[in-house]
N, C-alpha and C. Protein backbone atom coordinates (compact mmCIF):
# COMPACT_ATOMS: atom_id res chain seq x y z
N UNK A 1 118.94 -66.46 -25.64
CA UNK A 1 117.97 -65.51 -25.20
C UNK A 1 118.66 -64.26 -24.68
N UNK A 2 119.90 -64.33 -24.54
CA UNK A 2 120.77 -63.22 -23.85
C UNK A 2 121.11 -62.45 -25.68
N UNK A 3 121.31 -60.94 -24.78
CA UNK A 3 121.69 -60.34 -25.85
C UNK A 3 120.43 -59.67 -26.77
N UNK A 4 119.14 -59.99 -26.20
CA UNK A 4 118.17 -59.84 -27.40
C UNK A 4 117.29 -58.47 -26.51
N UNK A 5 116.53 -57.60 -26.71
CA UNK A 5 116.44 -56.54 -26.29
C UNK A 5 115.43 -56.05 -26.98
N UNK A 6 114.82 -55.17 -26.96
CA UNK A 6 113.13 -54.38 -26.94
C UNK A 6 113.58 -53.94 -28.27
N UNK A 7 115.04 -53.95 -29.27
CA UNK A 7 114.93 -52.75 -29.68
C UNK A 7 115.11 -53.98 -31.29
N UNK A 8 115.32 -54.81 -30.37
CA UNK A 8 115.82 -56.30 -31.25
C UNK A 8 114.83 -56.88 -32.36
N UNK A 9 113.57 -56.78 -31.21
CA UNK A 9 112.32 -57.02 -31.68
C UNK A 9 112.03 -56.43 -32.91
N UNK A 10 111.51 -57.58 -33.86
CA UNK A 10 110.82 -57.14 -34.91
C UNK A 10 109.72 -56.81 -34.70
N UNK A 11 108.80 -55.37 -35.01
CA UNK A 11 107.62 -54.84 -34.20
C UNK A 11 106.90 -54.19 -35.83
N UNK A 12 105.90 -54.67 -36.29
CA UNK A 12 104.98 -54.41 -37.26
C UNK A 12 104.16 -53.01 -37.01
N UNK A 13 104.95 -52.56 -35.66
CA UNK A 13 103.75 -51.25 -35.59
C UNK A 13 104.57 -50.42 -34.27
N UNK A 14 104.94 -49.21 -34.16
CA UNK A 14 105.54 -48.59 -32.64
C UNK A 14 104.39 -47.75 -32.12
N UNK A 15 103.97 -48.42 -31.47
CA UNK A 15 102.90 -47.97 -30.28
C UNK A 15 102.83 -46.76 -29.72
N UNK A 16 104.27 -46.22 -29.70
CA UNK A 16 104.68 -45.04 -28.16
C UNK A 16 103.83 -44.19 -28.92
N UNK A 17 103.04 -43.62 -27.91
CA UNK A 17 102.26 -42.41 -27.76
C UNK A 17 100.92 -42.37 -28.81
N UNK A 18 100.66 -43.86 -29.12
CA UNK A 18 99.36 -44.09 -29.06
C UNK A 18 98.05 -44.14 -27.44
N UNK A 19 97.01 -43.69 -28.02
CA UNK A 19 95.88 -44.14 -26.68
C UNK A 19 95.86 -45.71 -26.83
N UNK A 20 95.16 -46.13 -25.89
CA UNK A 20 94.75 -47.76 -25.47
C UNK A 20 93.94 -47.87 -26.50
N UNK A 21 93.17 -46.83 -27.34
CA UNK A 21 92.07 -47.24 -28.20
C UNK A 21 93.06 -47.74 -29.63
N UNK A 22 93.81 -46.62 -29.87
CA UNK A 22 94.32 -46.67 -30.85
C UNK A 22 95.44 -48.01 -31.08
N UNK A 23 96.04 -48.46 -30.03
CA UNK A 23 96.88 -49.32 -29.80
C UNK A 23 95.88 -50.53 -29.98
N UNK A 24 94.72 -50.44 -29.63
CA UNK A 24 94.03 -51.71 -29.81
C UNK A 24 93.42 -51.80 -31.60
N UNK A 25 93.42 -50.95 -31.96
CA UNK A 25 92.42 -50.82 -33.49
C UNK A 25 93.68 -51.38 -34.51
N UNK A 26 95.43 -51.13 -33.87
CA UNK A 26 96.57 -51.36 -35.16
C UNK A 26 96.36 -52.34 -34.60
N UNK A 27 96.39 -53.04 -33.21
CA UNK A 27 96.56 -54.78 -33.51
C UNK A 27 95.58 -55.50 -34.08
N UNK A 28 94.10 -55.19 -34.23
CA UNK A 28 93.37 -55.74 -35.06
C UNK A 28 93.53 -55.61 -36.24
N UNK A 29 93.92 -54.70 -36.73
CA UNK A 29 94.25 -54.56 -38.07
C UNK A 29 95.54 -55.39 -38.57
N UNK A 30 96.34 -55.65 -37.88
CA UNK A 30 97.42 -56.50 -38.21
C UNK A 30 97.04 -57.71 -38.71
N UNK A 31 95.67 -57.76 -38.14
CA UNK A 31 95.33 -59.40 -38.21
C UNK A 31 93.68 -59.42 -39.23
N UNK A 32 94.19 -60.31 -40.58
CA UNK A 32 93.01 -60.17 -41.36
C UNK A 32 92.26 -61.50 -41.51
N UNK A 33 91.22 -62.08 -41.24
CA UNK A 33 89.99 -62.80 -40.87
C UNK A 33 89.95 -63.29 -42.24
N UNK A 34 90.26 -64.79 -42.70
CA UNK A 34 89.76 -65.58 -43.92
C UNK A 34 88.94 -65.42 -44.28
N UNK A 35 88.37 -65.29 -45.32
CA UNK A 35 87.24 -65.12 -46.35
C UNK A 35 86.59 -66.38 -46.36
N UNK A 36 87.03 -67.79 -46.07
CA UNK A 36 86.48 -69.34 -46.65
C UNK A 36 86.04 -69.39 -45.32
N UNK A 37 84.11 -69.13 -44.98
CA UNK A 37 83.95 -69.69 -43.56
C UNK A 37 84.35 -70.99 -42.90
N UNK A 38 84.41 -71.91 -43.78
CA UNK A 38 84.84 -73.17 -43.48
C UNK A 38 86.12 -73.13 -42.53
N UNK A 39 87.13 -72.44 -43.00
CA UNK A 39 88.30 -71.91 -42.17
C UNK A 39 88.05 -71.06 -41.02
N UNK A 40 87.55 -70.08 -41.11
CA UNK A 40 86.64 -69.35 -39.86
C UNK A 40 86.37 -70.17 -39.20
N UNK A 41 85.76 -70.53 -38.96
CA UNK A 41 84.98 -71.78 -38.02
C UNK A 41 86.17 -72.37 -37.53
N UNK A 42 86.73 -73.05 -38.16
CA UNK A 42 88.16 -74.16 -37.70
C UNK A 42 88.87 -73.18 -36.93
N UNK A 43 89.59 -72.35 -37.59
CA UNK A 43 89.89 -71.05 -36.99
C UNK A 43 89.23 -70.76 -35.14
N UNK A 44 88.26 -70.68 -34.99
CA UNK A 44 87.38 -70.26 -34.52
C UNK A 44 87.44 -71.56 -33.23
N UNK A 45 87.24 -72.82 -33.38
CA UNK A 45 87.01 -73.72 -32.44
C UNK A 45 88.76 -73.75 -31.90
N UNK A 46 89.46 -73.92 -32.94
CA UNK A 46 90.63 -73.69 -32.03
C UNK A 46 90.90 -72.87 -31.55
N UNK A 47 90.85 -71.48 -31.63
CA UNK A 47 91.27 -70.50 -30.70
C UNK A 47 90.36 -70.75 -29.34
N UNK A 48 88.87 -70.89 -29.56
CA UNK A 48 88.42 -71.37 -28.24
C UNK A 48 88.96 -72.54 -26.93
N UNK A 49 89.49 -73.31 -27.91
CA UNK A 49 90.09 -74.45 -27.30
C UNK A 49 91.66 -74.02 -26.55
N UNK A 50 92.08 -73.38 -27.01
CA UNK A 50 93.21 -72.44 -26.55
C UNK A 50 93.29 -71.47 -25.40
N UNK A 51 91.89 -70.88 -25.42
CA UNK A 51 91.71 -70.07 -24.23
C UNK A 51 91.33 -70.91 -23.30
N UNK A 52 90.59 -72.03 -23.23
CA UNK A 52 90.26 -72.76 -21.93
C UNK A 52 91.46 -73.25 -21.74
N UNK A 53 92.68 -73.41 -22.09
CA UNK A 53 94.03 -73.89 -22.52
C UNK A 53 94.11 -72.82 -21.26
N UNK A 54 94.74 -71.31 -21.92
CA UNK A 54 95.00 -70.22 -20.85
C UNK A 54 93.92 -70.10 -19.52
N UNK A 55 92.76 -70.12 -19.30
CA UNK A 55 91.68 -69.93 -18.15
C UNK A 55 92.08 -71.34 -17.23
N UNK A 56 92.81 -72.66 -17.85
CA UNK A 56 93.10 -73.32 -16.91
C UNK A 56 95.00 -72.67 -16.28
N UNK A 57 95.59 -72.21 -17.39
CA UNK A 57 96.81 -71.44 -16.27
C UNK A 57 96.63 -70.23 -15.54
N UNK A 58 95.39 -70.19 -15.42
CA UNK A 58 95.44 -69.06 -14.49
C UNK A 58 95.08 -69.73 -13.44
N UNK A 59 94.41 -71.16 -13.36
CA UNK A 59 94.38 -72.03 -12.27
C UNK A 59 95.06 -72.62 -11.45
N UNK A 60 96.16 -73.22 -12.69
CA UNK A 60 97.01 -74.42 -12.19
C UNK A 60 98.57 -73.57 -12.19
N UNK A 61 98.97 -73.54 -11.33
CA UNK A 61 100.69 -72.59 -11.25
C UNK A 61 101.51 -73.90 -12.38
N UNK A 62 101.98 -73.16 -13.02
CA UNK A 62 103.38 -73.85 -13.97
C UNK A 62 102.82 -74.16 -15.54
N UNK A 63 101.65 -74.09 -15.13
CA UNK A 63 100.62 -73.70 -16.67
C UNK A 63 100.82 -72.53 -17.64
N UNK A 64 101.27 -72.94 -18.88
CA UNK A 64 101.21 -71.27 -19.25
C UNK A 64 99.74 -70.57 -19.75
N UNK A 65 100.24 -69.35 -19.54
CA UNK A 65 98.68 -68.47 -19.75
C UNK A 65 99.13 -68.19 -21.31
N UNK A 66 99.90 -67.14 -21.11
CA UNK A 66 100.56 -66.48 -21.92
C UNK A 66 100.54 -67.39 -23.45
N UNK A 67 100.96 -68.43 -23.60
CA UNK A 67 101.38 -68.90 -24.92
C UNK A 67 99.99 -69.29 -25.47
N UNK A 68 99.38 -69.62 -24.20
CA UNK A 68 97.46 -70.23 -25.22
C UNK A 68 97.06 -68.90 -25.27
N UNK A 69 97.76 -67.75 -25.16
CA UNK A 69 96.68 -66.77 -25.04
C UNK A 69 97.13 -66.36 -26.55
N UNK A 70 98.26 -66.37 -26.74
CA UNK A 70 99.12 -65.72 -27.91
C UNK A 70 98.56 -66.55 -29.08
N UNK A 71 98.20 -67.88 -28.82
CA UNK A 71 97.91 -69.04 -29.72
C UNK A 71 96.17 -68.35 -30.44
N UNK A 72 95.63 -68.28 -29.45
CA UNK A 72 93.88 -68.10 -29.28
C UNK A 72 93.91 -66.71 -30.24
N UNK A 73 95.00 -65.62 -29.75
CA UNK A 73 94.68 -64.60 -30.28
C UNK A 73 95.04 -64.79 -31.85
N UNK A 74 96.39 -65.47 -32.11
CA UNK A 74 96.42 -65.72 -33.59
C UNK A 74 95.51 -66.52 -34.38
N UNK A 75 95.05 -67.25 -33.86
CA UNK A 75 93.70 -68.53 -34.35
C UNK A 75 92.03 -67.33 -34.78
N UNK A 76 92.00 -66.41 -33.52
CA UNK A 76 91.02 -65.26 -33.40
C UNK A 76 91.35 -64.15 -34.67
N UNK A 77 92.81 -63.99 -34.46
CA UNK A 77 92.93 -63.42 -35.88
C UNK A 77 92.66 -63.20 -36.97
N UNK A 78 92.68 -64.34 -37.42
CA UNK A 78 92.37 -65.43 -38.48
C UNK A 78 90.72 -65.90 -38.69
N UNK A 79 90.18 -65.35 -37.80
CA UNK A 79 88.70 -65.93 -37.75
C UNK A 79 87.89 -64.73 -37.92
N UNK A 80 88.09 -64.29 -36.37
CA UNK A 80 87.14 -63.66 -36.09
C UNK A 80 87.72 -61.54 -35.25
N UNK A 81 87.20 -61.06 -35.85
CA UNK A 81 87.65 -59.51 -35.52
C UNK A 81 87.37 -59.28 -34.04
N UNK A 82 85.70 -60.05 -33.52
CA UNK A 82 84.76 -59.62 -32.71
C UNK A 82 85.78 -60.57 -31.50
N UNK A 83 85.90 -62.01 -31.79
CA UNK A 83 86.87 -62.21 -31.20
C UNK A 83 87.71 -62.20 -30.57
N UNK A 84 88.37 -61.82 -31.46
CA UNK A 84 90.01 -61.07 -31.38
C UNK A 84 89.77 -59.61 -30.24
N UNK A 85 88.68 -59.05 -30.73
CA UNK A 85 88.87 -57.93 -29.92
C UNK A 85 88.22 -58.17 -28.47
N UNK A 86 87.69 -59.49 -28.35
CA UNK A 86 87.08 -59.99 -27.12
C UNK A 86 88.54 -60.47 -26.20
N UNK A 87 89.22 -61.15 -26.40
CA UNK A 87 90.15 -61.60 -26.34
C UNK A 87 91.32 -60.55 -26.17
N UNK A 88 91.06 -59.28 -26.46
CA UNK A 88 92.18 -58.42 -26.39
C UNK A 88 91.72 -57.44 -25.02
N UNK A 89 90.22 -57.37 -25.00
CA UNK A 89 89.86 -56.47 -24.15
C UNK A 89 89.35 -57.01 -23.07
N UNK A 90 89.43 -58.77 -22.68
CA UNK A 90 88.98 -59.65 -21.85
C UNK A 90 89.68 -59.17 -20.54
N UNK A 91 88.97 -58.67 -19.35
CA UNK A 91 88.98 -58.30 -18.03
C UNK A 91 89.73 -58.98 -17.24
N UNK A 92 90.02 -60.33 -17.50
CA UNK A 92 90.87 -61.34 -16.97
C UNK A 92 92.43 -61.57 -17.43
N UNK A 93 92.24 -61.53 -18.82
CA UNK A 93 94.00 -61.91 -19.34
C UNK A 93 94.17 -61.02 -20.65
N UNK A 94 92.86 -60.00 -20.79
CA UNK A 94 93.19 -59.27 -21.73
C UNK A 94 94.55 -58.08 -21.83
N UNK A 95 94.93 -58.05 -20.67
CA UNK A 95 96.25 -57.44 -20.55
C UNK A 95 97.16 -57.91 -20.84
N UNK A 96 97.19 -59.41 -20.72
CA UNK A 96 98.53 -60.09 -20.72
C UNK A 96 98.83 -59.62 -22.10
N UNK A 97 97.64 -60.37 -22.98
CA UNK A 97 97.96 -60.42 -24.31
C UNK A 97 98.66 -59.15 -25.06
N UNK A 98 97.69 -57.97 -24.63
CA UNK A 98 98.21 -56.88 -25.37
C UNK A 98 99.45 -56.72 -25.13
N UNK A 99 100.04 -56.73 -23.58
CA UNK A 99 101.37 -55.90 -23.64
C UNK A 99 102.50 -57.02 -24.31
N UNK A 100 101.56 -58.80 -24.63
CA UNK A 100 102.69 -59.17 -25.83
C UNK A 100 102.93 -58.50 -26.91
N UNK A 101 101.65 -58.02 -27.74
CA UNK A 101 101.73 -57.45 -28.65
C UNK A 101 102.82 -56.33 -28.66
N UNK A 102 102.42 -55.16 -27.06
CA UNK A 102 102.74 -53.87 -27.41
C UNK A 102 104.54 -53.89 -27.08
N UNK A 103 104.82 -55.54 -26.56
CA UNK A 103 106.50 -55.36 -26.39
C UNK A 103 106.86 -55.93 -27.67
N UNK A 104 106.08 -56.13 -28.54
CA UNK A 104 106.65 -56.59 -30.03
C UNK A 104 107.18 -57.93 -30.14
N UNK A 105 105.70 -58.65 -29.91
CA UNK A 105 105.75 -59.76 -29.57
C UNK A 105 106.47 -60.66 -29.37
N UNK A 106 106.91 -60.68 -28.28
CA UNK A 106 107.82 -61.26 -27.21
C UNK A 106 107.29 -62.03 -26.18
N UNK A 107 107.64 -62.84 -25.52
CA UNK A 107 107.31 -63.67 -24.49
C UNK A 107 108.43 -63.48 -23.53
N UNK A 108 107.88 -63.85 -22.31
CA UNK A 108 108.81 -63.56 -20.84
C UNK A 108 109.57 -64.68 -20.76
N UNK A 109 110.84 -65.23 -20.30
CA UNK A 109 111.76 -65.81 -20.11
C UNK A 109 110.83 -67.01 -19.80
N UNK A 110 110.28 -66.83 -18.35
CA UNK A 110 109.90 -68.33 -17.84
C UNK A 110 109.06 -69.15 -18.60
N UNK A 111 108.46 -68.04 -19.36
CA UNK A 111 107.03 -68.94 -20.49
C UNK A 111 107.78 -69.51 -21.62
N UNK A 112 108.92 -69.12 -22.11
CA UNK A 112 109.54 -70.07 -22.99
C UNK A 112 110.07 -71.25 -22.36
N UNK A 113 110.68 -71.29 -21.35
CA UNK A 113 110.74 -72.47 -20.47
C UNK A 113 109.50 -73.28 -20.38
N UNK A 114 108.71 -72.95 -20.07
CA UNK A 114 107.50 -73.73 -19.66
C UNK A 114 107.22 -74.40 -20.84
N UNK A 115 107.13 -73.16 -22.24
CA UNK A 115 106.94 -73.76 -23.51
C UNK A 115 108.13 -75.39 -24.31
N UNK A 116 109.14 -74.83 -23.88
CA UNK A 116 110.06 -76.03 -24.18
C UNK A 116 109.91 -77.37 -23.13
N UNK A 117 109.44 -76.90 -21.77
CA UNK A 117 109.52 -78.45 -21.81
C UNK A 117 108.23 -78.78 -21.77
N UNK A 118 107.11 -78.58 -22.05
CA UNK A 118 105.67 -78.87 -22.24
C UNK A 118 105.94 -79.57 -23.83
N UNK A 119 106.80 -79.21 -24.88
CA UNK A 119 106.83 -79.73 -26.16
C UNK A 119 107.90 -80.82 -26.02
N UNK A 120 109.24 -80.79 -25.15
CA UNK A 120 110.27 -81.98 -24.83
C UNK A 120 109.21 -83.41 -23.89
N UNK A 121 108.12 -82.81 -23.31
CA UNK A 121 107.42 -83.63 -22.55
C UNK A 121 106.30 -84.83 -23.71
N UNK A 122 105.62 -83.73 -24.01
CA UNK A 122 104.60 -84.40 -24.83
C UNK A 122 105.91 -85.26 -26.10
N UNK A 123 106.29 -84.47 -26.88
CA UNK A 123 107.35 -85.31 -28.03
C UNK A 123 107.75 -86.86 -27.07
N UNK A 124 108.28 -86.93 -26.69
CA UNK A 124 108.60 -88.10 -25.42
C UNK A 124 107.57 -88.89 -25.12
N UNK A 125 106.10 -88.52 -24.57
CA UNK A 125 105.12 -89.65 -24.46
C UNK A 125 104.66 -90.00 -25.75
N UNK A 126 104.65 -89.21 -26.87
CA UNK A 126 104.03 -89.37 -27.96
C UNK A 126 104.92 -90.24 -28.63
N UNK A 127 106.43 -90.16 -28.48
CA UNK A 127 107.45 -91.31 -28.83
C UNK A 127 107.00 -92.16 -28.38
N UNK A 128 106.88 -92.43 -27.00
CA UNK A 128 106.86 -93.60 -26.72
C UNK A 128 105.50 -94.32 -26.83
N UNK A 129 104.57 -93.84 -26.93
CA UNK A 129 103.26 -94.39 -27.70
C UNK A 129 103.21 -95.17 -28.50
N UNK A 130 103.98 -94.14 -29.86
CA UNK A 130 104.15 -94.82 -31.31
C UNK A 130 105.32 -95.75 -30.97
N UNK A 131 106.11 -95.62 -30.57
CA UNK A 131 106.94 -96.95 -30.16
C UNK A 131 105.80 -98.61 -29.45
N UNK A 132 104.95 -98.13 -28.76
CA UNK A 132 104.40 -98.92 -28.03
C UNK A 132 103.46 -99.77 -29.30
N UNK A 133 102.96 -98.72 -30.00
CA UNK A 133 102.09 -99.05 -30.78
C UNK A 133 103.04 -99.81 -31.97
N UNK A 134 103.99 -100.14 -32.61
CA UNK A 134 104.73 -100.70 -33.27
C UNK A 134 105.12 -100.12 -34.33
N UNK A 135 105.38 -99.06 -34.53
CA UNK A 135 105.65 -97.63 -35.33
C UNK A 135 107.27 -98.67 -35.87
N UNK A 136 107.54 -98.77 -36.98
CA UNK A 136 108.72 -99.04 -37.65
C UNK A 136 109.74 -97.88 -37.14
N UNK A 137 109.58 -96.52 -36.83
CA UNK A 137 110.62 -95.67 -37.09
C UNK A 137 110.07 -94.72 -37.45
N UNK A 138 109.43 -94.38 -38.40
CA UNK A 138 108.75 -92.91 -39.34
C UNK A 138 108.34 -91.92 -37.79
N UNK A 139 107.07 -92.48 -37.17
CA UNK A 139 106.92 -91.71 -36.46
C UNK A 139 107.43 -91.24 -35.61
N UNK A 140 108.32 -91.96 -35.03
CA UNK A 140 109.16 -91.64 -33.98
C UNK A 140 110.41 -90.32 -34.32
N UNK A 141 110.41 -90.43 -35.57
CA UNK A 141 111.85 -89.74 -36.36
C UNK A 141 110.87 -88.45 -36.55
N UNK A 142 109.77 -88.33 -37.19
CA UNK A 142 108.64 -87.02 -37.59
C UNK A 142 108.19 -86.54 -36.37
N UNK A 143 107.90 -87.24 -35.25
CA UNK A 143 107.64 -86.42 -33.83
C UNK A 143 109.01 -85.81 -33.14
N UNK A 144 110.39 -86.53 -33.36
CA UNK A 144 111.69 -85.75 -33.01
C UNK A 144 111.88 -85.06 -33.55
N UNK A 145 111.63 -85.00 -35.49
CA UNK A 145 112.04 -83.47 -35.81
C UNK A 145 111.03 -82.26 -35.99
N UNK A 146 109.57 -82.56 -35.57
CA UNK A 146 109.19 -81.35 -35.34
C UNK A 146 109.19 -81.00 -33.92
N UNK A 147 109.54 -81.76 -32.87
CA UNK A 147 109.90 -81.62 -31.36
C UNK A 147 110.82 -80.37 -31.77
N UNK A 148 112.51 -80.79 -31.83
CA UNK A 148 113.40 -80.11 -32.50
C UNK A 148 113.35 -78.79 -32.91
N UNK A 149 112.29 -78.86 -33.96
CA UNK A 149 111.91 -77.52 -35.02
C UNK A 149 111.05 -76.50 -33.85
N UNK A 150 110.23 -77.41 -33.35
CA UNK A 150 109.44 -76.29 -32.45
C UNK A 150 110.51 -75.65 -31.22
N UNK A 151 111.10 -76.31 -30.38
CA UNK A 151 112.16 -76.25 -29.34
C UNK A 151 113.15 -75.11 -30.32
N UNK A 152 113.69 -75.22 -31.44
CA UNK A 152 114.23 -74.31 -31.90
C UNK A 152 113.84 -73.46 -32.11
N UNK A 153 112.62 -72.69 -32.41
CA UNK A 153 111.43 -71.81 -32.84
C UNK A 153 111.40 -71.46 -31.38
N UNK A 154 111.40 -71.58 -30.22
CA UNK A 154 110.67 -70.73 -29.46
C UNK A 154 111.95 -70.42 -28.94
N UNK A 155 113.40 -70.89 -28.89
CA UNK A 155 114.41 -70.51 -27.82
C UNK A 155 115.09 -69.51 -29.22
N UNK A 156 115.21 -69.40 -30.33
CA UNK A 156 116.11 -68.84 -30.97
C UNK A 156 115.44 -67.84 -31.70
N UNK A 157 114.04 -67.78 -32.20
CA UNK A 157 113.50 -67.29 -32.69
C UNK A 157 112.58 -66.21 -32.10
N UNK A 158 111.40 -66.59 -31.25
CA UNK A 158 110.78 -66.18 -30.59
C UNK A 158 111.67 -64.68 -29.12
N UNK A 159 111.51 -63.91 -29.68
CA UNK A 159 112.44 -62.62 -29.28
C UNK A 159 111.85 -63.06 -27.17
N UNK A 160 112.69 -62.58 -26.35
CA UNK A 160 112.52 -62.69 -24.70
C UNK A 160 112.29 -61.45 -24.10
N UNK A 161 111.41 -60.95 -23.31
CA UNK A 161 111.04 -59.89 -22.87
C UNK A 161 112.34 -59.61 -21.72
């Protein structure tokens, strides 16, 4: 995470010396809404499920906001415009989100922390489940390597504010 910098960031759009309006109209546009309602919808219940995800870290300290918010907004993306722009201009955490966007989407140090061990946590009970449950091996080996894959994805990949 050291070494990586604002300028590092891969950024689909440079903001500086856009208005708040205009800064809000390129991030919707970044994001184009499936045509198959069937997907919409799916689309659609998960991003909801995501934000009560974030509305409970704004409750509970050590919760992340930030990553269900980033989650909701890509799921909203994908769904819904009205959404998305609800979610961007939301009075409560609609800030957070944007200035992920407007640092070129990046996440803050501690939320990747939070994110790695919330996925080292769950991978681990979910091992030991399928262990409990009499899993030969498969599952146990397919929940470590997408544990792994994700844990690698957010510390190496995922740029640090």
């Amino acid at each position: 995470m050291e070494g990586q910098s604002n300028q590092d960031i891969p950024s689909a759009f440079n903001f500086e010396g856009l208005s708040d309006h205009e800064i809000l109209e390129a991030i919707l546009d970044m994001h184009k809404p499936s045509k198959n309602p069937v997907v919409r919808w799916l689309w659609t219940v998960l991003g909801c499920i995501f934000v009560v995800f974030a509305v409970i870290g704004t409750i509970v300290p050590g919760w992340p906001t930030t990553s269900w918010l980033v989650a909701a907004g890509f799921c909203f993306g994908r769904s819904s415009r009205r959404m998305f722009h609800w979610l961007l201009t939301n009075r409560v955490f609609g800030n957070v989100l944007l200035e992920y966007y407007v640092a070129g989407r990046a996440l803050p140090l501690h939320s990747k922390i939070v994110i790695i061990g919330i996925i080292s946590v769950v991978s681990a009970f979910s091992i030991y489940v399928v262990t409990k449950l009499g899993d030969p091996g498969f599952g146990q080996t397919a929940i470590a390597i997408v544990a792994v894959i994700g844990i690698w994805f957010v510390r190496w990949k995922v740029p640090t504010v």
